[in-house]
PDB file of N, CA and C in Angstrom:
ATOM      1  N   UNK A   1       0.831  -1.178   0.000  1.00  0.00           N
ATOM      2  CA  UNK A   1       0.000   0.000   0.000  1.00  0.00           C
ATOM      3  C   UNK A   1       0.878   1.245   0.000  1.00  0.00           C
ATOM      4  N   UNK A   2       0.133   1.947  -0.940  1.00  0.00           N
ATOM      5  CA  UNK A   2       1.743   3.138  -1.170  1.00  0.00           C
ATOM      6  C   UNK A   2       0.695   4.533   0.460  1.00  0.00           C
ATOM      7  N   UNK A   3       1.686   5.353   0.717  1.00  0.00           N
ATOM      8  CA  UNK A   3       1.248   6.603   1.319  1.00  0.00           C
ATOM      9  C   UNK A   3       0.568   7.348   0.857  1.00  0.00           C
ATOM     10  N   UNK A   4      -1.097   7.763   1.074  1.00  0.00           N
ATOM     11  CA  UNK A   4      -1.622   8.461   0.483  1.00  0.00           C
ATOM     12  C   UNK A   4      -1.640   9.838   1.658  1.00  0.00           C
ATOM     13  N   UNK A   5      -0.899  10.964   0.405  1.00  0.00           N
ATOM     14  CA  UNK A   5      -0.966  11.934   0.956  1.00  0.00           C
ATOM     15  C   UNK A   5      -2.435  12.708   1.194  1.00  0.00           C
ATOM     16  N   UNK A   6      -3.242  12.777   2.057  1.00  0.00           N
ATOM     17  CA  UNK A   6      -4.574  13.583   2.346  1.00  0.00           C
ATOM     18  C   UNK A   6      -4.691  14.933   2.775  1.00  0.00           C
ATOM     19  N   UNK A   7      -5.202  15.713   2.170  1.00  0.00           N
ATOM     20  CA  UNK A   7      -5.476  17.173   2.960  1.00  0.00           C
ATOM     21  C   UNK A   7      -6.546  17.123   4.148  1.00  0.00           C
ATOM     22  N   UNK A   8      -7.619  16.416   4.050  1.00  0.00           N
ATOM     23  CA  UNK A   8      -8.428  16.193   4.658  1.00  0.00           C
ATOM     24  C   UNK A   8      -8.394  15.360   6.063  1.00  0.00           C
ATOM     25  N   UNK A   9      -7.451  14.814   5.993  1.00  0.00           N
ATOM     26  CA  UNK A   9      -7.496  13.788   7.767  1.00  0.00           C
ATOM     27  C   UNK A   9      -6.335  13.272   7.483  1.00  0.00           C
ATOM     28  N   UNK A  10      -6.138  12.241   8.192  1.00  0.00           N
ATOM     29  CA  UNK A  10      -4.420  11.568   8.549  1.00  0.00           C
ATOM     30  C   UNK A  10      -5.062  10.109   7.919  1.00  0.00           C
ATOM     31  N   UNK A  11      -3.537   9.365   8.053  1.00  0.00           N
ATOM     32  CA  UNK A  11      -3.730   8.442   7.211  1.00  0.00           C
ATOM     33  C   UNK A  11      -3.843   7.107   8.679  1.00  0.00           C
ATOM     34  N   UNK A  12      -4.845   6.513   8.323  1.00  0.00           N
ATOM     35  CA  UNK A  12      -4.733   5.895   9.573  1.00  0.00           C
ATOM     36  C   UNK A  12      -3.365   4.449   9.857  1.00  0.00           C
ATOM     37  N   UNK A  13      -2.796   4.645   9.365  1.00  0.00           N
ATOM     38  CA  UNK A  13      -1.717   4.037   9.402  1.00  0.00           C
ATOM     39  C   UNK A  13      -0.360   5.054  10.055  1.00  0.00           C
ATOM     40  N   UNK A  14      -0.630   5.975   9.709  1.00  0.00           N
ATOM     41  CA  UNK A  14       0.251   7.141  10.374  1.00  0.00           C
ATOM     42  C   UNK A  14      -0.320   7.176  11.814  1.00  0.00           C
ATOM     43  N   UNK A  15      -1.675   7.150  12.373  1.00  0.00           N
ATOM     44  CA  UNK A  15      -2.012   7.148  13.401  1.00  0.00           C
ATOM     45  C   UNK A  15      -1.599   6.025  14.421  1.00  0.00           C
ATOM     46  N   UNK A  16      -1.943   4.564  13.825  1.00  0.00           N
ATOM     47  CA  UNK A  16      -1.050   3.232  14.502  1.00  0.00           C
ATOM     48  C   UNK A  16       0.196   3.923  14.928  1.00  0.00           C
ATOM     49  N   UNK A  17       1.340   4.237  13.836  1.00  0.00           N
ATOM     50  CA  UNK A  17       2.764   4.081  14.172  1.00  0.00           C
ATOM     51  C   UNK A  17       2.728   5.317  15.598  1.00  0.00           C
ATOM     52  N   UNK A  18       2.408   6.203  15.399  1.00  0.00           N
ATOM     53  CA  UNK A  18       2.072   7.138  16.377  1.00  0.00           C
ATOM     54  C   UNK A  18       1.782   6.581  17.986  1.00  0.00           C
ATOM     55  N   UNK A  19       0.762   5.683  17.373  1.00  0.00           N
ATOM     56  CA  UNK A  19       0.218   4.865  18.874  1.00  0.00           C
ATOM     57  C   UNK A  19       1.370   3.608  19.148  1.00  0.00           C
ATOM     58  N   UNK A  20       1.751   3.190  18.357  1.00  0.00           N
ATOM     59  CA  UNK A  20       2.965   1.977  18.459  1.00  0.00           C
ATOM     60  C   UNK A  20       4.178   2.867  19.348  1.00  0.00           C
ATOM     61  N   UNK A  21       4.195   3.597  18.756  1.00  0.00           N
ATOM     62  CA  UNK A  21       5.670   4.950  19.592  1.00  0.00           C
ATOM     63  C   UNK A  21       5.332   5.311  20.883  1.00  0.00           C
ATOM     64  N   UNK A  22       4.452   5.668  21.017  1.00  0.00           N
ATOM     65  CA  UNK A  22       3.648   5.804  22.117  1.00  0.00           C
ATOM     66  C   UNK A  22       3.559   4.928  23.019  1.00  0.00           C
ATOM     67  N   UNK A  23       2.901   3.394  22.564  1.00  0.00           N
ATOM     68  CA  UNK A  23       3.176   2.441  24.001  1.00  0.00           C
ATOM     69  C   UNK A  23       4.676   1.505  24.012  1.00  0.00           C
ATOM     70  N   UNK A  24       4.913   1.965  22.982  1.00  0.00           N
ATOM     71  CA  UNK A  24       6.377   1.655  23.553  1.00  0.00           C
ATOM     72  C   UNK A  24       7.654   2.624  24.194  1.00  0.00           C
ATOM     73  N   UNK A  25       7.215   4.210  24.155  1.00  0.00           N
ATOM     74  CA  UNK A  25       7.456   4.924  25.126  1.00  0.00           C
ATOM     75  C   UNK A  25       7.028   4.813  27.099  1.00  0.00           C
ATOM     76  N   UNK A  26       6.078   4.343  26.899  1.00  0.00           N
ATOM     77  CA  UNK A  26       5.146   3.491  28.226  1.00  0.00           C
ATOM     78  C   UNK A  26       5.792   2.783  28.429  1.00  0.00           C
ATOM     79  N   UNK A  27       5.807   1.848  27.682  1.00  0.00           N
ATOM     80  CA  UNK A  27       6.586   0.025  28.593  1.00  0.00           C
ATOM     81  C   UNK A  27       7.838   0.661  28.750  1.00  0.00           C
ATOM     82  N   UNK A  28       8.611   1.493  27.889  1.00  0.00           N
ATOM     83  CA  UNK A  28      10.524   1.330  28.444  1.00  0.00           C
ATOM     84  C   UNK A  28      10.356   2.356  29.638  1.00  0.00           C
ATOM     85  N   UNK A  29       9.200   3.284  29.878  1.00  0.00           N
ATOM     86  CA  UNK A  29       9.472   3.950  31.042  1.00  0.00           C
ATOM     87  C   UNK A  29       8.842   3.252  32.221  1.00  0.00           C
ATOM     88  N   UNK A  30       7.960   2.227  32.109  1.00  0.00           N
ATOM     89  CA  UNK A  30       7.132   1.796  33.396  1.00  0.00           C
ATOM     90  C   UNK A  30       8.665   0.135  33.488  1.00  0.00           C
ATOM     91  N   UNK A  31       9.232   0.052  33.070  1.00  0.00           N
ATOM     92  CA  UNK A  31      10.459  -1.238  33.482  1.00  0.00           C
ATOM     93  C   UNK A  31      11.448  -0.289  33.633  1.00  0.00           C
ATOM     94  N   UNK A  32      11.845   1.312  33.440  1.00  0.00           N
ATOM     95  CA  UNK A  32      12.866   1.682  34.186  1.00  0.00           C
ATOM     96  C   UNK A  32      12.109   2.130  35.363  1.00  0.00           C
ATOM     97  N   UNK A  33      10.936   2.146  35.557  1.00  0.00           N
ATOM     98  CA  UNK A  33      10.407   2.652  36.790  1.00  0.00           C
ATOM     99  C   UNK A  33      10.543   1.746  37.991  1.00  0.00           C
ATOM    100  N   UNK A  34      10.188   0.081  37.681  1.00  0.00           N
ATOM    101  CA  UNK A  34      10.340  -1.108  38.427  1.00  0.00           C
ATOM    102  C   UNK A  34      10.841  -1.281  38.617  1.00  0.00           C
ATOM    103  N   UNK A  35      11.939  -0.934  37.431  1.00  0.00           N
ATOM    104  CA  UNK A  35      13.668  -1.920  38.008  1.00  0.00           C
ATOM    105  C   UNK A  35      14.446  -0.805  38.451  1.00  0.00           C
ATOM    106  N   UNK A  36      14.354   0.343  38.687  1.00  0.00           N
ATOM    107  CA  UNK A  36      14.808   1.464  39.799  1.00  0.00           C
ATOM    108  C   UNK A  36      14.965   0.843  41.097  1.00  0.00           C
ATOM    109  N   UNK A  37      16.308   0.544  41.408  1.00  0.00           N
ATOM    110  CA  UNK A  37      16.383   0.273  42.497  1.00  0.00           C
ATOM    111  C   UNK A  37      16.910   1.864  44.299  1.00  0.00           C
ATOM    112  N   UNK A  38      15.891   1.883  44.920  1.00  0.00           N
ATOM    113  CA  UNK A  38      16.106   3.129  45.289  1.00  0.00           C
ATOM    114  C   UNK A  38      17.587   3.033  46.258  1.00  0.00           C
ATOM    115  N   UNK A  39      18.003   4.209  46.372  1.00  0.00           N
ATOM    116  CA  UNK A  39      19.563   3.972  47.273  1.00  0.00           C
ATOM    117  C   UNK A  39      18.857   4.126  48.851  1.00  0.00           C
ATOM    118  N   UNK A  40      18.182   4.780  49.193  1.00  0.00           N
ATOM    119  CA  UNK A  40      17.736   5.668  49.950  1.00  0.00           C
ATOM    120  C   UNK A  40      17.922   4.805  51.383  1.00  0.00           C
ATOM    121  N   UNK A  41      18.375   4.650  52.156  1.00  0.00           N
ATOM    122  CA  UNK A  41      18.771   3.812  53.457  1.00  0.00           C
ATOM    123  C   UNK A  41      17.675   3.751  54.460  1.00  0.00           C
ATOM    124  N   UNK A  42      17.125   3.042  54.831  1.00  0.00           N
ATOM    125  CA  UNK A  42      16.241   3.181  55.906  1.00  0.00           C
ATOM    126  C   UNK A  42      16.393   3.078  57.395  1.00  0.00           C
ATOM    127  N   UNK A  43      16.243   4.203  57.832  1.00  0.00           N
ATOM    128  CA  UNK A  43      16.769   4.405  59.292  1.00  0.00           C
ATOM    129  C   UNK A  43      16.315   4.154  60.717  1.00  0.00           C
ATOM    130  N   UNK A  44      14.789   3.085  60.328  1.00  0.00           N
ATOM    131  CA  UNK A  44      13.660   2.923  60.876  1.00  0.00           C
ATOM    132  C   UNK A  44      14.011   1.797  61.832  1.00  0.00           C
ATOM    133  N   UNK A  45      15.602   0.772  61.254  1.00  0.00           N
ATOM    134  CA  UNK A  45      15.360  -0.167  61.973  1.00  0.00           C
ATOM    135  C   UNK A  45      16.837   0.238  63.336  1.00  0.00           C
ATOM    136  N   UNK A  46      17.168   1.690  63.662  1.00  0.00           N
ATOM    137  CA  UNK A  46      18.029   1.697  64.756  1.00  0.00           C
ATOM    138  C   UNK A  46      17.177   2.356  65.822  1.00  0.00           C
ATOM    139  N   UNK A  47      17.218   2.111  66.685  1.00  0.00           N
ATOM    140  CA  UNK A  47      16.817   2.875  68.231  1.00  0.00           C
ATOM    141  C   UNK A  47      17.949   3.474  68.805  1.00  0.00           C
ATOM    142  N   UNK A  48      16.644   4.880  68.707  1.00  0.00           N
ATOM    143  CA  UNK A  48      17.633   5.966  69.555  1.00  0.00           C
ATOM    144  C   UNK A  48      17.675   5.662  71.124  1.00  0.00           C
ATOM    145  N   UNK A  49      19.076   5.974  71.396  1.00  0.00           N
ATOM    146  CA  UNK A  49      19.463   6.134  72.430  1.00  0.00           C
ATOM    147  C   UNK A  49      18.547   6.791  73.610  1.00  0.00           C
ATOM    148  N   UNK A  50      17.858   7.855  73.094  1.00  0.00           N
ATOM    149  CA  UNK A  50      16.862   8.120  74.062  1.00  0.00           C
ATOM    150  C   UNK A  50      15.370   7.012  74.585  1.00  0.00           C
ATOM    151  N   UNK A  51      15.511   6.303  73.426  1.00  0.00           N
ATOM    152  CA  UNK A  51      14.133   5.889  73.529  1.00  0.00           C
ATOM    153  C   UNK A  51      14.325   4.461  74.204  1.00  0.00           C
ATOM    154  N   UNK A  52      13.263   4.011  75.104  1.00  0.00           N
ATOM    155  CA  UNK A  52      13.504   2.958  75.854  1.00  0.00           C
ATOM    156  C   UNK A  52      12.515   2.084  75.489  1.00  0.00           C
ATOM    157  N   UNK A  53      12.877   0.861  75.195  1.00  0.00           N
ATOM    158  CA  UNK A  53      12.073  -0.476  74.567  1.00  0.00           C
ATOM    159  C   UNK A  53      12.210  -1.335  75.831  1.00  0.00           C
ATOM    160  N   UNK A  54      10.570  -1.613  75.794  1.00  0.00           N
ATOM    161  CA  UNK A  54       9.954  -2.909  76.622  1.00  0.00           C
ATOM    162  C   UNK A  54       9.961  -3.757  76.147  1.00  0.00           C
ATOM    163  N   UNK A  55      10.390  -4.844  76.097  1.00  0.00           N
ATOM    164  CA  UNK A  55      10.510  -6.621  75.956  1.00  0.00           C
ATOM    165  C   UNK A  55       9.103  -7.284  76.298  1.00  0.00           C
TER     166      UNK A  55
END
């Protein structure tokens, strides 16, 4: 099928590739989103010195 150039609307094949670019802009950003591993240290598991724990 050759490219038909239209004045009137888009070619709906131009619209697919558009949408193809599109969710494959999605998936490579939602698997760098998952596989982000955060550095961020969690400080939740030391007890302060002030604070006194019952057994």
């Amino acid at each position: 099928m050759r490219w038909k150039i239209d004045h009137h609307g888009h070619d709906p094949r131009q619209i697919d590739l558009v949408a193809i670019l599109a969710l494959l802009i999605v998936i490579i950003a939602a698997c760098r989103f998952y596989n982000n591993q955060p550095n961020n240290t969690s400080k939740t598991a030391f007890i302060e010195p002030s604070q006194s724990v019952r057994w």
